[in-house]
N, C-alpha and C. Protein backbone atom coordinates (compact mmCIF):
# COMPACT_ATOMS: atom_id res chain seq x y z
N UNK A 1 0.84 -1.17 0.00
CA UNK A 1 0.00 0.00 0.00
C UNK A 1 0.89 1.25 0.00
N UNK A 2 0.08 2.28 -0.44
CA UNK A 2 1.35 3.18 -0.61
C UNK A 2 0.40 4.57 0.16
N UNK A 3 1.53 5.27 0.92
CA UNK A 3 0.89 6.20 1.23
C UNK A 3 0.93 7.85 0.88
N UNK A 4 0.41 8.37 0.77
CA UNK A 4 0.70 9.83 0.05
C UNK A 4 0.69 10.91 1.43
N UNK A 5 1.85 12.27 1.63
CA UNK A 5 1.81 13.39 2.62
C UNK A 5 0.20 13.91 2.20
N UNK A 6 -0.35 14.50 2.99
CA UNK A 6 -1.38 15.22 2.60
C UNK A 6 -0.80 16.59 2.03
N UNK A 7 0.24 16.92 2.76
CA UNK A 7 0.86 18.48 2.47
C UNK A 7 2.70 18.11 1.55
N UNK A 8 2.67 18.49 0.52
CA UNK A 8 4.29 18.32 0.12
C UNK A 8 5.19 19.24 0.13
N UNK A 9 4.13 20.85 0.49
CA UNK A 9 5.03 21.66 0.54
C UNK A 9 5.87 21.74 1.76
N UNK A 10 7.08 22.78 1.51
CA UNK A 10 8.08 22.23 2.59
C UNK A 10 8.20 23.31 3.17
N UNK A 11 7.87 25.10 2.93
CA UNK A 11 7.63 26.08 3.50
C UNK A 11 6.17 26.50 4.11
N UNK A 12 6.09 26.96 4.70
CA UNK A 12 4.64 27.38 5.14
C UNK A 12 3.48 28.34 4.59
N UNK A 13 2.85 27.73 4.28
CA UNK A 13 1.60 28.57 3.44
C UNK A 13 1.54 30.08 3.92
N UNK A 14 0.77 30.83 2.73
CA UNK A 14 0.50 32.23 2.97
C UNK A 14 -0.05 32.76 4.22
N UNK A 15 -1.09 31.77 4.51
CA UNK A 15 -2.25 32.23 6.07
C UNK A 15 -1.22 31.95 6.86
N UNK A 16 -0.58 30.93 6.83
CA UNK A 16 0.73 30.89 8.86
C UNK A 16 1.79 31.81 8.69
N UNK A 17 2.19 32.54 7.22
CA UNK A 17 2.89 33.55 7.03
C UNK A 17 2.04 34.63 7.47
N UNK A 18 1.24 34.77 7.59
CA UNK A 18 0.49 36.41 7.53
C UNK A 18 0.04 36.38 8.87
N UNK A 19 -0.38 35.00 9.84
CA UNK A 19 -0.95 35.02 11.09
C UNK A 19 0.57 34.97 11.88
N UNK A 20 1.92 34.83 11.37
CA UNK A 20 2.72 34.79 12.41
C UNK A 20 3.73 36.34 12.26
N UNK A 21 3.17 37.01 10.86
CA UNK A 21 3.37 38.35 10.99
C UNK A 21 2.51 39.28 12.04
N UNK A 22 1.55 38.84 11.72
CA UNK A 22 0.73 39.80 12.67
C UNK A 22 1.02 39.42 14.19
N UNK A 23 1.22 38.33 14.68
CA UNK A 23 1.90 37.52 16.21
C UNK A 23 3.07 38.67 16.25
N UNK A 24 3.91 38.21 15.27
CA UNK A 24 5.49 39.29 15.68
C UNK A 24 5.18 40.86 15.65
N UNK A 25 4.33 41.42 15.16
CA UNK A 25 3.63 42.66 14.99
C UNK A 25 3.37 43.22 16.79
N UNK A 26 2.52 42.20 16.80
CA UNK A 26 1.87 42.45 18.62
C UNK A 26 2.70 42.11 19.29
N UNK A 27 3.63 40.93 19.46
CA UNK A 27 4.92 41.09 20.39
C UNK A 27 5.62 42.22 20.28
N UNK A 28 5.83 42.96 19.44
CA UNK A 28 6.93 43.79 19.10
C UNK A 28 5.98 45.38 19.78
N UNK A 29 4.72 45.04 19.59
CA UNK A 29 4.26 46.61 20.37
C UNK A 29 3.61 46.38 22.38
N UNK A 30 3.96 44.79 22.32
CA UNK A 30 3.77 44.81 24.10
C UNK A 30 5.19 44.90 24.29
N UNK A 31 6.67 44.85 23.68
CA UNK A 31 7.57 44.90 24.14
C UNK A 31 8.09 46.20 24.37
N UNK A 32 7.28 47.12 22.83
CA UNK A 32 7.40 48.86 23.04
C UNK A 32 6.92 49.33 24.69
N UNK A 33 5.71 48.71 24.60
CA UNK A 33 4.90 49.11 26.00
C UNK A 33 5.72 48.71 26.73
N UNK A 34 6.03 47.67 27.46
CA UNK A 34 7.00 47.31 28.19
C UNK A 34 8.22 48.26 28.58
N UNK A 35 8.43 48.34 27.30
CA UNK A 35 9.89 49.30 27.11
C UNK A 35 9.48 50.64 27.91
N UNK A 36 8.50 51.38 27.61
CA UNK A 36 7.85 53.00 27.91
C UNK A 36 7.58 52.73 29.61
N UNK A 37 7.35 51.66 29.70
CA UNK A 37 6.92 51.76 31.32
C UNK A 37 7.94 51.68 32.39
N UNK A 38 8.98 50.35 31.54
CA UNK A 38 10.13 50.61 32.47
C UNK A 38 10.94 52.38 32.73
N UNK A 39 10.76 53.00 31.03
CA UNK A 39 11.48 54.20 30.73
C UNK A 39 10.74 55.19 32.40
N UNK A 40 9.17 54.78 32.08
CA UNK A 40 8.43 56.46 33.04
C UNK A 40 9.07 56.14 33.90
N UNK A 41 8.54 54.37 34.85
CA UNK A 41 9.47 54.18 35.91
C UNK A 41 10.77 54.52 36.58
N UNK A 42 11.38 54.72 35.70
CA UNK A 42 12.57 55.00 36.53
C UNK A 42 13.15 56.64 36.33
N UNK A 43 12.24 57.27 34.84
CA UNK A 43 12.42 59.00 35.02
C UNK A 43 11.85 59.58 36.24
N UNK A 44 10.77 58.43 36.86
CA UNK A 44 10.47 59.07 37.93
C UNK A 44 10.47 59.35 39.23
N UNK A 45 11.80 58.60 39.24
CA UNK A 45 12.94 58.19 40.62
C UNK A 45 13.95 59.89 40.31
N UNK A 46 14.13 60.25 41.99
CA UNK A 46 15.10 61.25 41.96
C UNK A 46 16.21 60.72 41.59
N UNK A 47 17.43 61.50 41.57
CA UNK A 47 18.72 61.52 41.32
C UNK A 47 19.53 60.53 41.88
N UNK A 48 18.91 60.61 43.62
CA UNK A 48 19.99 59.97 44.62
C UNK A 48 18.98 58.40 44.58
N UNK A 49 17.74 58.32 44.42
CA UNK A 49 17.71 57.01 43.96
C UNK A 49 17.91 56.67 43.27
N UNK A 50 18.21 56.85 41.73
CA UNK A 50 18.60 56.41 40.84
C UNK A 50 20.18 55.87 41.11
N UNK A 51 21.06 57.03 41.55
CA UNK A 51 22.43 56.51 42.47
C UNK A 51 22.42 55.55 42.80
N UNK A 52 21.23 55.33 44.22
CA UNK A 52 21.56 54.45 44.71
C UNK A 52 21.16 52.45 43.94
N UNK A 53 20.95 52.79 42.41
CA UNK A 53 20.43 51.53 41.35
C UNK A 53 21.76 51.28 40.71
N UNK A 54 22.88 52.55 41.12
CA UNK A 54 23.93 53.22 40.31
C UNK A 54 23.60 53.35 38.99
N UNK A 55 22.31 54.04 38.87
CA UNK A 55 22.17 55.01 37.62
C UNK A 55 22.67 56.27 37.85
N UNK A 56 22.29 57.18 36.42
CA UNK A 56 22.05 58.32 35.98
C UNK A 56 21.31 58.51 35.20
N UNK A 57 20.43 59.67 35.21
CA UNK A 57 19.64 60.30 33.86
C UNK A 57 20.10 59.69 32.75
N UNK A 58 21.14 59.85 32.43
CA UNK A 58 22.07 59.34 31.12
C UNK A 58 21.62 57.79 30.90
N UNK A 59 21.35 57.12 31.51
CA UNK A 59 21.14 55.69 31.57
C UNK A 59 20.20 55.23 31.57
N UNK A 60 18.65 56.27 31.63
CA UNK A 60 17.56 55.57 31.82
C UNK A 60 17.61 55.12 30.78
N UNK A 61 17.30 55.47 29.17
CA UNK A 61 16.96 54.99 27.84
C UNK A 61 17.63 53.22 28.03
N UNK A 62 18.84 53.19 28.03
CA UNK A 62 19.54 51.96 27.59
C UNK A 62 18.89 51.14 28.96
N UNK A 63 18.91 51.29 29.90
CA UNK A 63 18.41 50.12 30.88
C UNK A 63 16.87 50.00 30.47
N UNK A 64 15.99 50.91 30.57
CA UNK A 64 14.91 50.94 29.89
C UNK A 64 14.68 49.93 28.69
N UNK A 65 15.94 50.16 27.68
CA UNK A 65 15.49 49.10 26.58
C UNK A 65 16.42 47.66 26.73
N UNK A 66 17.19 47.71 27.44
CA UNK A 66 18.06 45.99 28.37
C UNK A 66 16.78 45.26 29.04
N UNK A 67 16.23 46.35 29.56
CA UNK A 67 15.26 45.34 30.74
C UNK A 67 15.77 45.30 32.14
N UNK A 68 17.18 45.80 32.49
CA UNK A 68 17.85 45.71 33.73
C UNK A 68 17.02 45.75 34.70
């Protein structure tokens, strides 16, 4: 008996291309959000707390987008 794949293609159809664009689409704007909240969070620490994280002003952006 012989059996046949139902599917032979070997890349993924148009619809799991377009439903896993739109997936990476929405990860990519809860990670923005993510990103903006850590940013307010910590613009809104004084000076000497930020010190004491051993930040600076200078540093919120990049820890903000690390995740530190």
């Amino acid at each position: 008996m012989t059996t046949l794949p139902l599917s032979r293609r070997a890349s993924p159809d148009l619809f799991t291309r377009v439903v896993d664009g739109i997936a990476a689409f929405f990860d990519a704007v809860a990670e923005g959000r993510r990103i903006a909240a850590r940013y307010e969070q910590l613009s809104r620490l004084s000076d000497a707390a930020l010190a004491r994280r051993g930040l600076t002003r200078g540093d919120i952006a990049r820890v903000a987008v690390a995740g530190r």
